[in-house]
N, C-alpha and C. Protein backbone atom coordinates (compact mmCIF):
# COMPACT_ATOMS: atom_id res chain seq x y z
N UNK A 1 0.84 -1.19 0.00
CA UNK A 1 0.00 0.00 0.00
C UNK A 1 0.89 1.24 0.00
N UNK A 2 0.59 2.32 -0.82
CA UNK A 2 1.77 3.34 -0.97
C UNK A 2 1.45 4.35 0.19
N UNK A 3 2.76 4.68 0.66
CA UNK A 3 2.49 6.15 1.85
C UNK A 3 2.80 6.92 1.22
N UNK A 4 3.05 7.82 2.37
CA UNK A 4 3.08 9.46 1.84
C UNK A 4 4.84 10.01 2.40
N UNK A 5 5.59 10.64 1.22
CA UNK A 5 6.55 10.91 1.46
C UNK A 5 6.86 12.35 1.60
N UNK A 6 7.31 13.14 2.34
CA UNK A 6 7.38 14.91 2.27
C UNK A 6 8.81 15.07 1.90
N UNK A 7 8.97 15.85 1.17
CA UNK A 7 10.21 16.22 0.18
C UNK A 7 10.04 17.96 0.49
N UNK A 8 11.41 18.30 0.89
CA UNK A 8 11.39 19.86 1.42
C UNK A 8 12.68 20.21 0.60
N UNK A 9 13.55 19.27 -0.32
CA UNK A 9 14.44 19.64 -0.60
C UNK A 9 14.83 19.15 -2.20
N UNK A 10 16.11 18.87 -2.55
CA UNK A 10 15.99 18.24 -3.90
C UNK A 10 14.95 17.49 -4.21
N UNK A 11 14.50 16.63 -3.13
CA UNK A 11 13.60 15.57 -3.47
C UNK A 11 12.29 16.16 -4.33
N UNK A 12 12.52 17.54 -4.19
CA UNK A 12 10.97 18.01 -4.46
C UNK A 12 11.15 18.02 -6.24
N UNK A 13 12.44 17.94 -7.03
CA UNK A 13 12.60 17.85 -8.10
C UNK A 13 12.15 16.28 -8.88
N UNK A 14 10.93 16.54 -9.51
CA UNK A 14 10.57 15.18 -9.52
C UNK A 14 10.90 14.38 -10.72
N UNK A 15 12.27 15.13 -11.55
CA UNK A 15 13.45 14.28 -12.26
C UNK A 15 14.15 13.21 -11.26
N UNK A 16 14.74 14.13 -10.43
CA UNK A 16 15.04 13.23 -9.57
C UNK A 16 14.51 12.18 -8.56
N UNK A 17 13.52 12.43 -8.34
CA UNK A 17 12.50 11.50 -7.70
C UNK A 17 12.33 9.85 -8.49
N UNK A 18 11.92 10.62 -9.74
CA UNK A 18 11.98 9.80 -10.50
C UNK A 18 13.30 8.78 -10.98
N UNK A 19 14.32 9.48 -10.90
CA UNK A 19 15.85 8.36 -10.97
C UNK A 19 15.80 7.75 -9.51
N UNK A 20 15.79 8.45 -8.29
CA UNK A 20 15.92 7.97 -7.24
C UNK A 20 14.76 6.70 -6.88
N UNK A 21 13.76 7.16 -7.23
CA UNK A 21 12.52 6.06 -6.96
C UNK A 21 11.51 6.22 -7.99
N UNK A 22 11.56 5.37 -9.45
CA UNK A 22 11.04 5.01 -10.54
C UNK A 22 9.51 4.78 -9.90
N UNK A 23 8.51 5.22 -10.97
CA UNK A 23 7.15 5.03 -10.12
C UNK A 23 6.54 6.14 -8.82
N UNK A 24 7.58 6.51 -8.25
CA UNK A 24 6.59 7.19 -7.27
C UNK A 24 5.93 8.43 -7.80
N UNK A 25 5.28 8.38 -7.27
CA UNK A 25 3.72 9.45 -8.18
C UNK A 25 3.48 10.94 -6.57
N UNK A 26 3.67 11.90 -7.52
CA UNK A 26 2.99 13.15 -6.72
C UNK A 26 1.64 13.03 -6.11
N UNK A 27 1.37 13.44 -4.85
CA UNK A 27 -0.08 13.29 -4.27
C UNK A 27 -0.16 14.81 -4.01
N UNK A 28 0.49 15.41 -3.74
CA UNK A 28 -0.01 16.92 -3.81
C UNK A 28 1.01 18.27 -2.79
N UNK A 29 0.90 19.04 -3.02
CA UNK A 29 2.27 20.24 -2.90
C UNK A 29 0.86 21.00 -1.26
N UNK A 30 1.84 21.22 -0.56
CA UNK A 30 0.90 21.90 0.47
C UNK A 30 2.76 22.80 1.48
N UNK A 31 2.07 23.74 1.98
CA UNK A 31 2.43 24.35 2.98
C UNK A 31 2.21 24.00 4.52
N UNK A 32 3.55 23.62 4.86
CA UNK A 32 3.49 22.63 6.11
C UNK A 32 3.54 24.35 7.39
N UNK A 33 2.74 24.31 8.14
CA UNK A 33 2.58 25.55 9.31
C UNK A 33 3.62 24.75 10.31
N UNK A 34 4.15 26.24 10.88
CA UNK A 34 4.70 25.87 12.22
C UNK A 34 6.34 25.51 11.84
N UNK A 35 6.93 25.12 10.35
CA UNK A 35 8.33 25.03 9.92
C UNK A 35 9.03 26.17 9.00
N UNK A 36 9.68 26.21 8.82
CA UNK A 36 10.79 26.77 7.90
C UNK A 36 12.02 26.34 6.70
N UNK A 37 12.46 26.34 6.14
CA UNK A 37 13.12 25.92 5.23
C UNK A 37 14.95 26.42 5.60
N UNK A 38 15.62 25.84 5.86
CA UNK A 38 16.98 26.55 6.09
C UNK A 38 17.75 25.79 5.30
N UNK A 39 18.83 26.42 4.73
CA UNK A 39 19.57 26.08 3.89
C UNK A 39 21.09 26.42 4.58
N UNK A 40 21.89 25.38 4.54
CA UNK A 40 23.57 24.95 4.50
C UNK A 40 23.97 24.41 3.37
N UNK A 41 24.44 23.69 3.71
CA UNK A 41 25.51 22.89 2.80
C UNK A 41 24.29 22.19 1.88
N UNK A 42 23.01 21.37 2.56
CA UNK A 42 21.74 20.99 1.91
C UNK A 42 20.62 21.79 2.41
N UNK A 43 19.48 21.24 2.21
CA UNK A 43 18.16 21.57 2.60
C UNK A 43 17.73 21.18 3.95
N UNK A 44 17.34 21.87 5.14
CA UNK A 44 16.32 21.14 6.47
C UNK A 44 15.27 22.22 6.56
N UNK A 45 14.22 21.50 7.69
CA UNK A 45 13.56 22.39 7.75
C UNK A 45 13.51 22.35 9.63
N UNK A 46 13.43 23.50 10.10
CA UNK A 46 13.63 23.64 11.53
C UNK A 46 12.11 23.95 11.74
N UNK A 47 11.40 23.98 13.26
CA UNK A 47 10.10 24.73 13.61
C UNK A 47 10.31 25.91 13.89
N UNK A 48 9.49 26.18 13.63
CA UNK A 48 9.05 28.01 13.41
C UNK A 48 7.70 28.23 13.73
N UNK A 49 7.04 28.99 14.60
CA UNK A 49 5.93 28.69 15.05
C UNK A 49 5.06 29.78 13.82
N UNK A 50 6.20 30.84 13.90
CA UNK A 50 5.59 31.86 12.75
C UNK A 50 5.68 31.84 11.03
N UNK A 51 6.12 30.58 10.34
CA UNK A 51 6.61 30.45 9.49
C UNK A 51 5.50 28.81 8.87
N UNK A 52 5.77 28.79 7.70
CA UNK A 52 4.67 27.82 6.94
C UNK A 52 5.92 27.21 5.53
N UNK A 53 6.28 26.14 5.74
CA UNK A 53 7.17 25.69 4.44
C UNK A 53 6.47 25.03 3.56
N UNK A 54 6.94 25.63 2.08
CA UNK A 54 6.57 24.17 1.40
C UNK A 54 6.76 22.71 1.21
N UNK A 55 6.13 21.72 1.45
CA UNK A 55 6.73 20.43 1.31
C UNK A 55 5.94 19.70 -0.10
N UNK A 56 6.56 19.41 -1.00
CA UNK A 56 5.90 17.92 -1.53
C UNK A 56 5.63 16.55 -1.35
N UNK A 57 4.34 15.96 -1.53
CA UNK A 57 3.97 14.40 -1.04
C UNK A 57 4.13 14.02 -1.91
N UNK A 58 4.76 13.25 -1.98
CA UNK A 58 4.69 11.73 -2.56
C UNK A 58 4.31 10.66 -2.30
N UNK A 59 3.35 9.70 -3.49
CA UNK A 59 2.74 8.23 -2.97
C UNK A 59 3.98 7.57 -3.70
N UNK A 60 4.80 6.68 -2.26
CA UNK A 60 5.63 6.01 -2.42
C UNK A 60 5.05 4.70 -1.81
N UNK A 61 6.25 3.84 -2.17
CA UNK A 61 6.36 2.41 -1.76
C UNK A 61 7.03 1.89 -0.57
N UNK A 62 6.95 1.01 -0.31
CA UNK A 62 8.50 0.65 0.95
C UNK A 62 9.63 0.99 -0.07
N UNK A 63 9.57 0.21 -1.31
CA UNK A 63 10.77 -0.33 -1.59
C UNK A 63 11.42 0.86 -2.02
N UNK A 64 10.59 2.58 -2.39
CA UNK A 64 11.03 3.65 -2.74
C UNK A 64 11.69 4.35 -1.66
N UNK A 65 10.53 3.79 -0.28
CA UNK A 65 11.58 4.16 0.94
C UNK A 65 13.08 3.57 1.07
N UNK A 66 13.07 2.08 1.24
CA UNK A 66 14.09 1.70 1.18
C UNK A 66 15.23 2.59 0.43
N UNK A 67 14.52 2.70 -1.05
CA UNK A 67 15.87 3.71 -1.91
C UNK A 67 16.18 4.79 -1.08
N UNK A 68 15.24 5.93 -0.54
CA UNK A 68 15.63 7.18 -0.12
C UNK A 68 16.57 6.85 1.11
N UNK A 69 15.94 5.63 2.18
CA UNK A 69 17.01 5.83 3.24
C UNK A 69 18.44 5.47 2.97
N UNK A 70 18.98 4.57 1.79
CA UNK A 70 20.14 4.80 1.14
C UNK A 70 20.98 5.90 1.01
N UNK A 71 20.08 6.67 0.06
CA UNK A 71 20.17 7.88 -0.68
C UNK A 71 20.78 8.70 0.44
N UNK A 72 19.56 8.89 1.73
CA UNK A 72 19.82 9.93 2.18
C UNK A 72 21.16 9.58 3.43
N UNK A 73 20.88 8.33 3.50
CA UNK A 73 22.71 7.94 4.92
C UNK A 73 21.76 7.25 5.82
N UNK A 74 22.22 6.48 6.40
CA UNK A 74 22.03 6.44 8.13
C UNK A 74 23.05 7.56 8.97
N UNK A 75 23.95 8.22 8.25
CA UNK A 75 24.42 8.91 9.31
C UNK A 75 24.09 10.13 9.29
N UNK A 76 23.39 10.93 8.34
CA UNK A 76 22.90 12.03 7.73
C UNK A 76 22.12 12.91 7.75
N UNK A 77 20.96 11.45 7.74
CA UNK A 77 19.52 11.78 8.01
C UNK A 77 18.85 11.10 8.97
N UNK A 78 17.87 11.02 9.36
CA UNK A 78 16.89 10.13 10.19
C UNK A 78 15.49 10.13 9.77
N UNK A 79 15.27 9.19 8.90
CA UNK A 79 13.51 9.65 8.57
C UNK A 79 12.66 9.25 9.85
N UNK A 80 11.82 10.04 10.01
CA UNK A 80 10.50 9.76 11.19
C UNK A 80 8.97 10.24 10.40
N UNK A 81 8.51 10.10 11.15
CA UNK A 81 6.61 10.53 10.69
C UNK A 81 6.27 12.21 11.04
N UNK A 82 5.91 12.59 10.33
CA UNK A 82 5.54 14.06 10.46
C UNK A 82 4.06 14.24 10.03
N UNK A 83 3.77 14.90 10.93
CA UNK A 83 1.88 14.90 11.65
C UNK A 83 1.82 16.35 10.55
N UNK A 84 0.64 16.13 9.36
CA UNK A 84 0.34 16.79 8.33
C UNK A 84 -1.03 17.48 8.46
N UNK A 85 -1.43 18.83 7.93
CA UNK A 85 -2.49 19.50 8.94
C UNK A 85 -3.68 19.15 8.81
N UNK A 86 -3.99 17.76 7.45
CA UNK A 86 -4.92 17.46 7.83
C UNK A 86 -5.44 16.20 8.56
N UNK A 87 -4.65 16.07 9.41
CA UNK A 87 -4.91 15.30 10.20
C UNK A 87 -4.10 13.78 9.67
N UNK A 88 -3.52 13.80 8.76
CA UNK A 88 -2.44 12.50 8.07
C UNK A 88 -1.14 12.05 8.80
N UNK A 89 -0.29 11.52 8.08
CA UNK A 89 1.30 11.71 8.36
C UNK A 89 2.08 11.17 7.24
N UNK A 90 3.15 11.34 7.11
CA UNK A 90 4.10 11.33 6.01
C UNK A 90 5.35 10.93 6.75
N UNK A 91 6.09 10.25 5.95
CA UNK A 91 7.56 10.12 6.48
C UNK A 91 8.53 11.28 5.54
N UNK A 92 9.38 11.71 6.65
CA UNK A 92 10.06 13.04 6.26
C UNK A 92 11.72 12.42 6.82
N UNK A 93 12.60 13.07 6.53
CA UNK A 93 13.93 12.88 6.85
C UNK A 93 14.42 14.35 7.77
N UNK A 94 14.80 13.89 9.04
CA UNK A 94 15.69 15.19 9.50
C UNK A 94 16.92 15.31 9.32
N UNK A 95 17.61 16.00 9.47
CA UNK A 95 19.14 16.23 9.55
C UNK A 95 19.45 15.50 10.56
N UNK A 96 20.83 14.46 10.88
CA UNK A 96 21.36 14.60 11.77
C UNK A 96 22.91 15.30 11.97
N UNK A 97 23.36 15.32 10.59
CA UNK A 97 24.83 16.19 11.25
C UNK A 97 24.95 17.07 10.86
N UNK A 98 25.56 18.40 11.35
CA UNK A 98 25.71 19.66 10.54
C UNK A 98 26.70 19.67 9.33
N UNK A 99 26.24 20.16 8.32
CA UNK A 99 26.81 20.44 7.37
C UNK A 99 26.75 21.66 7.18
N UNK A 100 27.61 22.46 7.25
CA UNK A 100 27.85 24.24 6.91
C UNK A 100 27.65 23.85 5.84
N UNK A 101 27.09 25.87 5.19
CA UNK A 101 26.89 25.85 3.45
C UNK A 101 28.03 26.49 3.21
N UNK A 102 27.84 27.25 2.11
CA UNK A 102 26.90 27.15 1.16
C UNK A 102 26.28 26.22 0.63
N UNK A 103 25.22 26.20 -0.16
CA UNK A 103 24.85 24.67 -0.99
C UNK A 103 24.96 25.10 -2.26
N UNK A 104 25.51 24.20 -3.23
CA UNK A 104 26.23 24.04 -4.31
C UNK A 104 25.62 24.75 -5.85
N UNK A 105 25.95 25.65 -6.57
CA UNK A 105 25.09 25.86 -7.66
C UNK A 105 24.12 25.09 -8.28
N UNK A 106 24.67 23.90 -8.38
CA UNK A 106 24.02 22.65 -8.88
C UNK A 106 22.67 22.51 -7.93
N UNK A 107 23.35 22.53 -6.48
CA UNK A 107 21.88 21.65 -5.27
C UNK A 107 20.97 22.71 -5.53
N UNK A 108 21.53 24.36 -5.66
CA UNK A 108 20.26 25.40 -5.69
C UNK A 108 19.47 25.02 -7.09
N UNK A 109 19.90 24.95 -8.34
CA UNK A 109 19.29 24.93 -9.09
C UNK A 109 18.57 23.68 -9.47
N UNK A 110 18.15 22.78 -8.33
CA UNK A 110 17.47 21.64 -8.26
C UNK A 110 16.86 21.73 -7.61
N UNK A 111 16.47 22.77 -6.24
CA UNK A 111 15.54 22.68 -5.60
C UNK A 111 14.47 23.97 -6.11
N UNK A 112 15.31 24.76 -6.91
CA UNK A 112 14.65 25.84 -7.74
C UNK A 112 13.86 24.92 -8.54
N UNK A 113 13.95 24.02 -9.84
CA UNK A 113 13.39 23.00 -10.27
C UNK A 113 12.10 22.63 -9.74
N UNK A 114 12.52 22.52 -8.57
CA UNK A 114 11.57 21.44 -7.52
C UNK A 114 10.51 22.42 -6.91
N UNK A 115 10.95 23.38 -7.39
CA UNK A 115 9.62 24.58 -6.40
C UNK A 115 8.84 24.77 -7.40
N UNK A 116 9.44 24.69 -8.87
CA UNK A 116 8.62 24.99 -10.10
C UNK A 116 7.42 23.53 -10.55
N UNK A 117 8.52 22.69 -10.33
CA UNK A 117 7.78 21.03 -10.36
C UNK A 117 6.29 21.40 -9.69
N UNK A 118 6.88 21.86 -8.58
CA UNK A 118 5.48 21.99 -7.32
C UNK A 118 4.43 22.87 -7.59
N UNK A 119 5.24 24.10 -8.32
CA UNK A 119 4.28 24.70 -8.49
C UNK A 119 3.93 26.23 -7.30
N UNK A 120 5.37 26.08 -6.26
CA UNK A 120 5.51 26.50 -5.19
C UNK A 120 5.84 27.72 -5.21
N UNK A 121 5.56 29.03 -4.77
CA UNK A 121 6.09 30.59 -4.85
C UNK A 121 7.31 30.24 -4.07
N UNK A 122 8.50 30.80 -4.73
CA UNK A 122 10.06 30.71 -4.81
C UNK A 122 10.56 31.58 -3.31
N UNK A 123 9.29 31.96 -2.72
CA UNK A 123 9.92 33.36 -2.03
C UNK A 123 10.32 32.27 -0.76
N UNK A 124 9.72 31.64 -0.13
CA UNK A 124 10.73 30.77 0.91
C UNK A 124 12.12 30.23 0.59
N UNK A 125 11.81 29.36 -0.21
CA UNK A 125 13.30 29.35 -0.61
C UNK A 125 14.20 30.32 -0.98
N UNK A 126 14.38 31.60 -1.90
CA UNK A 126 14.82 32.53 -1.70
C UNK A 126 15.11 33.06 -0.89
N UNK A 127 14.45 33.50 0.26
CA UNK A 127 14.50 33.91 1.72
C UNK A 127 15.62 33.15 2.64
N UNK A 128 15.36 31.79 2.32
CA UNK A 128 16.03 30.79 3.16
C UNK A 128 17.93 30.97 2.34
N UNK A 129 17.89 30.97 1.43
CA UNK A 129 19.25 30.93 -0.07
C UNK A 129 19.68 32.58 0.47
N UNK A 130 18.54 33.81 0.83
CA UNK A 130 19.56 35.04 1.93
C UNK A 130 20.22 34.84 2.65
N UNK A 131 19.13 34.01 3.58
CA UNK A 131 19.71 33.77 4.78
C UNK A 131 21.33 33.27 5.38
């Protein structure tokens, strides 16, 4: 049965989605309340009580999970469940180690991609790429 995956970062580029996990299909682009988007070296998103990020869902598989927790490290990331406002949940990946930025011409112009994929106003990410 496919879940729901939240993509706040490259993932939201759904070229890459698509190399990374063949098949998984968009379920829909929403503004997650209460987070933020910060940018280093990659993409996280921290809480913000005053702030609303974009995330993309994805209907994935295990076996697409399986790919991402590859993808993303066991030492890297940590995926857990993240409580979605309408009452759902999604598996999301946090950071676990710091990586200082900048993030790379290449990583920006993939998550730029990925905001367009979505369909997403650029100004968070922009904001976050000031920061």
């Amino acid at each position: 049965m496919p879940e729901l995956y939240a993509a706040y970062g490259s993932n939201l580029s759904h070229a890459q989605m698509q190399a990374r996990c063949p098949g998984a299909t968009v379920a829909r682009g929403l503004l997650l309340p209460g987070w933020r988007l910060v940018l280093r070296r990659f993409a996280l998103i921290e809480p913000d009580p005053a702030a609303a990020c974009p995330i993309g869902l994805w209907q994935v598989t295990p076996a697409h999970m399986a790919s991402l927790d590859r993808y993303e490290g066991p030492h890297t990331y940590e995926r857990a469940r993240l409580a979605l406002p309408d009452g759902g949940e999604a598996w999301i990946y946090h950071e676990l180690a710091f990586r200082p930025g900048p993030p790379s011409a290449e990583y920006v112009a993939r998550l730029r991609q990925g905001y367009r994929d979505f369909g997403f106003d650029p100004a968070p990410l922009e904001a976050a790429l000031a920061a």
